[in-house]
PDB file of N, CA and C in Angstrom:
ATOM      1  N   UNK A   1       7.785  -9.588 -26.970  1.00  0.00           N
ATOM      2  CA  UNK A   1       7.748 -10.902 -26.352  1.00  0.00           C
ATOM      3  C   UNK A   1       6.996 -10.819 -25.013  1.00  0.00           C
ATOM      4  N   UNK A   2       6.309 -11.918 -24.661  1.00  0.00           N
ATOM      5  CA  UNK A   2       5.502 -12.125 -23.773  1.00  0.00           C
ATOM      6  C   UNK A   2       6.232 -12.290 -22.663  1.00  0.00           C
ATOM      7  N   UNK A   3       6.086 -11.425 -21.191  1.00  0.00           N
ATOM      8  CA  UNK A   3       6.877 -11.555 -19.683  1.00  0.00           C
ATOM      9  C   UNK A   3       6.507 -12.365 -19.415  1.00  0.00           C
ATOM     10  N   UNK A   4       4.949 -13.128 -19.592  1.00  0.00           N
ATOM     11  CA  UNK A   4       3.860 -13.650 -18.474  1.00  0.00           C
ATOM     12  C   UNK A   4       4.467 -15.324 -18.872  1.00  0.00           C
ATOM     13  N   UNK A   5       4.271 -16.345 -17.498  1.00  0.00           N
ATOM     14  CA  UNK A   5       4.583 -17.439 -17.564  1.00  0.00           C
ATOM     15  C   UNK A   5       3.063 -18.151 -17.005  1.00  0.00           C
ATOM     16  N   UNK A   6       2.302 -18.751 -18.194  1.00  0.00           N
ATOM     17  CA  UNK A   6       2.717 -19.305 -19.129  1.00  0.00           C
ATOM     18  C   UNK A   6       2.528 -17.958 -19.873  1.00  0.00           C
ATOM     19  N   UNK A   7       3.112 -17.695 -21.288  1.00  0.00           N
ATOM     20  CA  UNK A   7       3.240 -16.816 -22.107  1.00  0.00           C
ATOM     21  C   UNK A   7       1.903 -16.895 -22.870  1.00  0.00           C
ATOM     22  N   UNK A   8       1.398 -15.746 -22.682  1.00  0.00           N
ATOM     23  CA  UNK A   8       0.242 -15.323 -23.671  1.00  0.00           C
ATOM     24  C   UNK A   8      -0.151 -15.602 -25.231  1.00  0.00           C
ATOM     25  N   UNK A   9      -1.236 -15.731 -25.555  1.00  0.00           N
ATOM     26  CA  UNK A   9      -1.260 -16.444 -26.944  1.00  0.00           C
ATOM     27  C   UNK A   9      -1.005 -15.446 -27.905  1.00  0.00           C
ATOM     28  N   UNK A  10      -0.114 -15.947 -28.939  1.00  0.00           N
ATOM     29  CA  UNK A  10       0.348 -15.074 -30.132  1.00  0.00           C
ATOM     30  C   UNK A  10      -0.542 -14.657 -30.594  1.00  0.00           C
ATOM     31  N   UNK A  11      -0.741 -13.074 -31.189  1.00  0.00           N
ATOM     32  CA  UNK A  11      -1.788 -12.242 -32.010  1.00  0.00           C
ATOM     33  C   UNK A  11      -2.197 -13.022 -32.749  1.00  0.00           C
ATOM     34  N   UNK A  12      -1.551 -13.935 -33.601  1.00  0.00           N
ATOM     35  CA  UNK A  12      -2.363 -14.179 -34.851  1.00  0.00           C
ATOM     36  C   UNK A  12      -2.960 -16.037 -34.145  1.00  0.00           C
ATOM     37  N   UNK A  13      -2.615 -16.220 -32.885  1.00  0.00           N
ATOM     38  CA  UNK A  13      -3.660 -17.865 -32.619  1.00  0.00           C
ATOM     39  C   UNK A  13      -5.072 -17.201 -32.490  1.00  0.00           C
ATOM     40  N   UNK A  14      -5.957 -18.313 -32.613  1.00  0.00           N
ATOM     41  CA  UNK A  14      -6.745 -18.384 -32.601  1.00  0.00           C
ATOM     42  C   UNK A  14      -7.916 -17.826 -31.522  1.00  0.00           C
ATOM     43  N   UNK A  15      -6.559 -18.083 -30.127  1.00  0.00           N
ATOM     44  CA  UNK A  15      -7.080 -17.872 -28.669  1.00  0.00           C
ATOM     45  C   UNK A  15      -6.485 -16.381 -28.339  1.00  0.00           C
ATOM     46  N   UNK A  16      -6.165 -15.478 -29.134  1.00  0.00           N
ATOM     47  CA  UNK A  16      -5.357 -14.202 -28.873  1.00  0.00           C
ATOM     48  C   UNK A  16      -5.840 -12.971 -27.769  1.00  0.00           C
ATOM     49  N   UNK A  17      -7.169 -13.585 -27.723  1.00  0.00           N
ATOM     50  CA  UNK A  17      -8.237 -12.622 -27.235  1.00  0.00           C
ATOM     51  C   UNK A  17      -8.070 -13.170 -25.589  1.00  0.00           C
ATOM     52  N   UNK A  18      -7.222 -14.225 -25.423  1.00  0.00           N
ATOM     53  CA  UNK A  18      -6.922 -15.073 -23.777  1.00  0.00           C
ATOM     54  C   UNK A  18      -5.857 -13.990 -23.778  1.00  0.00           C
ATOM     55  N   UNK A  19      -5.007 -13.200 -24.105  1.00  0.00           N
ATOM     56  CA  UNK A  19      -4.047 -12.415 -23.796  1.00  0.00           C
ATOM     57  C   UNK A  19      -4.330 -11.717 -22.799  1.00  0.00           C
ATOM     58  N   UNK A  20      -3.034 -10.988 -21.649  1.00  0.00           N
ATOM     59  CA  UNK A  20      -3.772 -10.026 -20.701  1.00  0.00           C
ATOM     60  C   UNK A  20      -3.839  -9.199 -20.502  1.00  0.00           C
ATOM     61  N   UNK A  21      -4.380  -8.261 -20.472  1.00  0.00           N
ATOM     62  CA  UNK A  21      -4.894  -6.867 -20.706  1.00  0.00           C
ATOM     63  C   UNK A  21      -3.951  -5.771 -20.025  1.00  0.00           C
ATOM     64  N   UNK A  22      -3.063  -5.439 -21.301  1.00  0.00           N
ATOM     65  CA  UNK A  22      -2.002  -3.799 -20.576  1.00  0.00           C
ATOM     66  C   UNK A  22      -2.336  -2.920 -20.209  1.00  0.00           C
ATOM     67  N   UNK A  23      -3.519  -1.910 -21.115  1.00  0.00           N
ATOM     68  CA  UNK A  23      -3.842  -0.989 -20.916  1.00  0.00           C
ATOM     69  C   UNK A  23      -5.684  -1.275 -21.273  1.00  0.00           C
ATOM     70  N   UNK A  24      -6.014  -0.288 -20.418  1.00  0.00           N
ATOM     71  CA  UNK A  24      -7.567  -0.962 -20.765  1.00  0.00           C
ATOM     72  C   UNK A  24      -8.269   0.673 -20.535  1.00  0.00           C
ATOM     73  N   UNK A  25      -9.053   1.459 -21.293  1.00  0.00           N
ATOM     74  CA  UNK A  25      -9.826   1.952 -21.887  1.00  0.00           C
ATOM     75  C   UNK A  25     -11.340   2.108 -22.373  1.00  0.00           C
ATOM     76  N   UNK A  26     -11.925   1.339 -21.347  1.00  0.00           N
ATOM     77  CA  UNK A  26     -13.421   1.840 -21.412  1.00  0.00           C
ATOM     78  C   UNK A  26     -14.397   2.886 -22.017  1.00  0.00           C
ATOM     79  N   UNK A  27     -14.102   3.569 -21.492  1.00  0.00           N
ATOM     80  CA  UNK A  27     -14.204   5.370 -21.996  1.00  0.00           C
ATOM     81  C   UNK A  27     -14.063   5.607 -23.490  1.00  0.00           C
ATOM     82  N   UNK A  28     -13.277   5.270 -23.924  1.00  0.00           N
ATOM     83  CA  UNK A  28     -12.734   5.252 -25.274  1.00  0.00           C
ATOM     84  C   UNK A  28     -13.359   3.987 -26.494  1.00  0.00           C
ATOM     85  N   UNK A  29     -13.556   2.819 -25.274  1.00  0.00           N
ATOM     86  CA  UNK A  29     -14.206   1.554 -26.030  1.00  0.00           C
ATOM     87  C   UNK A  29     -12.881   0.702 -26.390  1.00  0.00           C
ATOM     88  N   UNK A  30     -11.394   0.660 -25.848  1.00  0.00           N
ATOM     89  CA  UNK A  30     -10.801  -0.279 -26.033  1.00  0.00           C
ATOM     90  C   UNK A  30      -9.754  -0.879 -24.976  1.00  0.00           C
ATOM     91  N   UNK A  31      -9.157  -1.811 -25.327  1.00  0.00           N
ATOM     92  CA  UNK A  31      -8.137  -2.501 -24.803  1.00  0.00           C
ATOM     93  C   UNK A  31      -6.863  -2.647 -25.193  1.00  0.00           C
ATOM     94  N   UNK A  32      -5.536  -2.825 -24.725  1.00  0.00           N
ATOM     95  CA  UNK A  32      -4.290  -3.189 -25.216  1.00  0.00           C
ATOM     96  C   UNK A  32      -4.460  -4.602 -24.490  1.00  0.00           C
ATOM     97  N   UNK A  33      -4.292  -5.675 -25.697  1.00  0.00           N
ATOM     98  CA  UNK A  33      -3.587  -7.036 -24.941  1.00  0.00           C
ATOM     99  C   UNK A  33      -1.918  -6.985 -24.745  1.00  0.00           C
ATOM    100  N   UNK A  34      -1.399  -7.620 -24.286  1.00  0.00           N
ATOM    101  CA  UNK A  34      -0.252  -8.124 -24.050  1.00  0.00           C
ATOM    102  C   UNK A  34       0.469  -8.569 -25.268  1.00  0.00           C
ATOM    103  N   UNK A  35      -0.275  -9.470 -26.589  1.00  0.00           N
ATOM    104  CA  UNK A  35       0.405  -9.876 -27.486  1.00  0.00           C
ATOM    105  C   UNK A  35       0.251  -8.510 -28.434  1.00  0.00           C
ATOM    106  N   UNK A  36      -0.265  -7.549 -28.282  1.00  0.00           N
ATOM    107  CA  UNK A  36      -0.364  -6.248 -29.244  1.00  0.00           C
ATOM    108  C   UNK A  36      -1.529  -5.942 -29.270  1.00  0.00           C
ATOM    109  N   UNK A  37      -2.478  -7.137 -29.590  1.00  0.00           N
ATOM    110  CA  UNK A  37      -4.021  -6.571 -30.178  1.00  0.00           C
ATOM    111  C   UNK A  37      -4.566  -5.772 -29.347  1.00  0.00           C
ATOM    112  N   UNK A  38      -5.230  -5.127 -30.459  1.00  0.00           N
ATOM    113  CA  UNK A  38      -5.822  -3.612 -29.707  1.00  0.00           C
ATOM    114  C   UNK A  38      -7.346  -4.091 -29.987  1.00  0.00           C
ATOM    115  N   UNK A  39      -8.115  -4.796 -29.254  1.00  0.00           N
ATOM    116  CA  UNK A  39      -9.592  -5.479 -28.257  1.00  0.00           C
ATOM    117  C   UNK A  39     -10.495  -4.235 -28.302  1.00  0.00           C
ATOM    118  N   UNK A  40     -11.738  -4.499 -29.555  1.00  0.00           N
ATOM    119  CA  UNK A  40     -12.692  -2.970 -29.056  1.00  0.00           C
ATOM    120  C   UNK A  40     -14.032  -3.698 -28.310  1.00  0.00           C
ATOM    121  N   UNK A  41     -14.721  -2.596 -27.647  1.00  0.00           N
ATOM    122  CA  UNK A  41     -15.696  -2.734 -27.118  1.00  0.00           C
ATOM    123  C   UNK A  41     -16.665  -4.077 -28.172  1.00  0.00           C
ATOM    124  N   UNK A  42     -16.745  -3.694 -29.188  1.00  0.00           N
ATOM    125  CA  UNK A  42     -17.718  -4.686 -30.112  1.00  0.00           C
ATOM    126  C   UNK A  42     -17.302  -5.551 -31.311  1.00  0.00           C
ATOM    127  N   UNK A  43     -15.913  -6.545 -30.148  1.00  0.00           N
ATOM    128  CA  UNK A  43     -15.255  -6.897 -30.169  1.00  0.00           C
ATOM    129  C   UNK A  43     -14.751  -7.553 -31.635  1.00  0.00           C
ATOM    130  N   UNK A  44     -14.388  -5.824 -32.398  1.00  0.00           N
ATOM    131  CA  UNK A  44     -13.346  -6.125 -33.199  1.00  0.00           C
ATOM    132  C   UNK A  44     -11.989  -6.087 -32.854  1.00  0.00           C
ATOM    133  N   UNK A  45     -11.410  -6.310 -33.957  1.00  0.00           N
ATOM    134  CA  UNK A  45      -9.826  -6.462 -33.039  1.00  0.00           C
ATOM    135  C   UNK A  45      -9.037  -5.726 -34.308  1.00  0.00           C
ATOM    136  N   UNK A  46      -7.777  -4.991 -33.914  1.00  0.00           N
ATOM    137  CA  UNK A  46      -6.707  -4.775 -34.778  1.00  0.00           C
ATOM    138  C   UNK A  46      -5.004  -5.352 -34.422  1.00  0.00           C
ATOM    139  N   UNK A  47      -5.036  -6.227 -35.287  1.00  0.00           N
ATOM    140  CA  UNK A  47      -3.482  -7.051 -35.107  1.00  0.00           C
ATOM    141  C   UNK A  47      -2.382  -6.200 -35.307  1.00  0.00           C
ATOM    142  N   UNK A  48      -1.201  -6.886 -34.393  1.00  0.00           N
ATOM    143  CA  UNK A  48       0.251  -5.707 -34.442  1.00  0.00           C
ATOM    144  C   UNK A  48       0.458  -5.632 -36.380  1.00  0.00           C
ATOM    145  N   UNK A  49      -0.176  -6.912 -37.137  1.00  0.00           N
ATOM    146  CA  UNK A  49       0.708  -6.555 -38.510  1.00  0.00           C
ATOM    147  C   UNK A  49      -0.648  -5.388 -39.351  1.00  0.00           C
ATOM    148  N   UNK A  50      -1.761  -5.137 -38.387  1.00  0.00           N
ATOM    149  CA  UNK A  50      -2.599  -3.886 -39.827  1.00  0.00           C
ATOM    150  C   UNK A  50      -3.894  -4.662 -39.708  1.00  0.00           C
ATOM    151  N   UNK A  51      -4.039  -5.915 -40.100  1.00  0.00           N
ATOM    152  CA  UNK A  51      -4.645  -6.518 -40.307  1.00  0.00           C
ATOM    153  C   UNK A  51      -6.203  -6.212 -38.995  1.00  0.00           C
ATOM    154  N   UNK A  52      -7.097  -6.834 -39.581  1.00  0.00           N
ATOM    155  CA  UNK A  52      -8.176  -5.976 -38.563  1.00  0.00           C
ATOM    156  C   UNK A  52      -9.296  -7.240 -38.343  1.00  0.00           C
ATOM    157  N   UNK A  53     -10.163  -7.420 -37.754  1.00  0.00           N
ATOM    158  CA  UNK A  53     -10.731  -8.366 -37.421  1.00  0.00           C
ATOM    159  C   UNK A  53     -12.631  -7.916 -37.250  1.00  0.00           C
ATOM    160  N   UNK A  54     -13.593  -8.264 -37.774  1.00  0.00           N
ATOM    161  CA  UNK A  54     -14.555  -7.824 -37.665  1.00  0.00           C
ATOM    162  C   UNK A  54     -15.422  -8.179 -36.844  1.00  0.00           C
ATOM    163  N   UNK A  55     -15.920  -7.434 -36.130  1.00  0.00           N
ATOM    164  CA  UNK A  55     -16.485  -7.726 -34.063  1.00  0.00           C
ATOM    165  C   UNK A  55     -17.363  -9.286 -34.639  1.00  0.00           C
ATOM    166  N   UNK A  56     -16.948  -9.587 -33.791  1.00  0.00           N
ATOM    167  CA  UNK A  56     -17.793 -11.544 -33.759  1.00  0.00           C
ATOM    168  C   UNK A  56     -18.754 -11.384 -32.647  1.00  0.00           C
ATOM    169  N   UNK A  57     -19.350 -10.611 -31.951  1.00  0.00           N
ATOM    170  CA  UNK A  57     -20.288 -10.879 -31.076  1.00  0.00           C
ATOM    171  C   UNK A  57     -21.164 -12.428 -31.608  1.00  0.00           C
ATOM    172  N   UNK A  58     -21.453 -13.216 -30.710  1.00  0.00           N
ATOM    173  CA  UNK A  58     -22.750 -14.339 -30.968  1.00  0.00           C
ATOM    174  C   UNK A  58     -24.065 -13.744 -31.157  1.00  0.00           C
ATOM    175  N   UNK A  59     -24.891 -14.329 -32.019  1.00  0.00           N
ATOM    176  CA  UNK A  59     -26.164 -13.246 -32.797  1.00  0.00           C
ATOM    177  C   UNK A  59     -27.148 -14.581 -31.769  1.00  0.00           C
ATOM    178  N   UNK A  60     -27.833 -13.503 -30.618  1.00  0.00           N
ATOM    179  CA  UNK A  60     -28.773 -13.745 -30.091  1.00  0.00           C
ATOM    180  C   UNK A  60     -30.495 -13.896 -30.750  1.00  0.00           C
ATOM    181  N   UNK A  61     -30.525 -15.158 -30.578  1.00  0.00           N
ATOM    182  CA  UNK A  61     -31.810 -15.691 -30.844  1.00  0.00           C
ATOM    183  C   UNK A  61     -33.190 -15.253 -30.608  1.00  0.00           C
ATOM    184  N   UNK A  62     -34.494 -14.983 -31.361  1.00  0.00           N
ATOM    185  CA  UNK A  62     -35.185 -14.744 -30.833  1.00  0.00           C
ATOM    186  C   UNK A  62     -36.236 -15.606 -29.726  1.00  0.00           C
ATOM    187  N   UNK A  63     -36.473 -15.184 -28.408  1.00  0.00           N
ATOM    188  CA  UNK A  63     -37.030 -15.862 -27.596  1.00  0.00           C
ATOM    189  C   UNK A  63     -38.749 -16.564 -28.264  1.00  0.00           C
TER     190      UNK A  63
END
């Protein structure tokens, strides 16, 4: 459960990635949010239930 007031968005909303950052890991290429998700550098994600998320970067246009 979330300490933070207002409480952080649940792993599985939409906005999960607004969560705030526990442990953070550069070096390694990741993040712990607050609601569980584990935030990588190229920003895939792995949810507390397994489930995994495939990096969404925005696909830059050619000039």
């Amino acid at each position: 459960m979330c300490p933070h007031d207002p409480a952080c968005p649940d792993a599985e909303a939409p906005d999960r990635e607004k969560a705030r950052t526990l442990a953070c890991h550069p070096e390694q290429g990741w993040s712990l949010l607050c609601n569980g998700v584990v935030l990588f550098e190229d920003t895939g994600e792995l949810l507390p239930s397994g489930a995994t998320i495939e990096p969404h970067r925005p696909v830059v246009g050619a000039a």
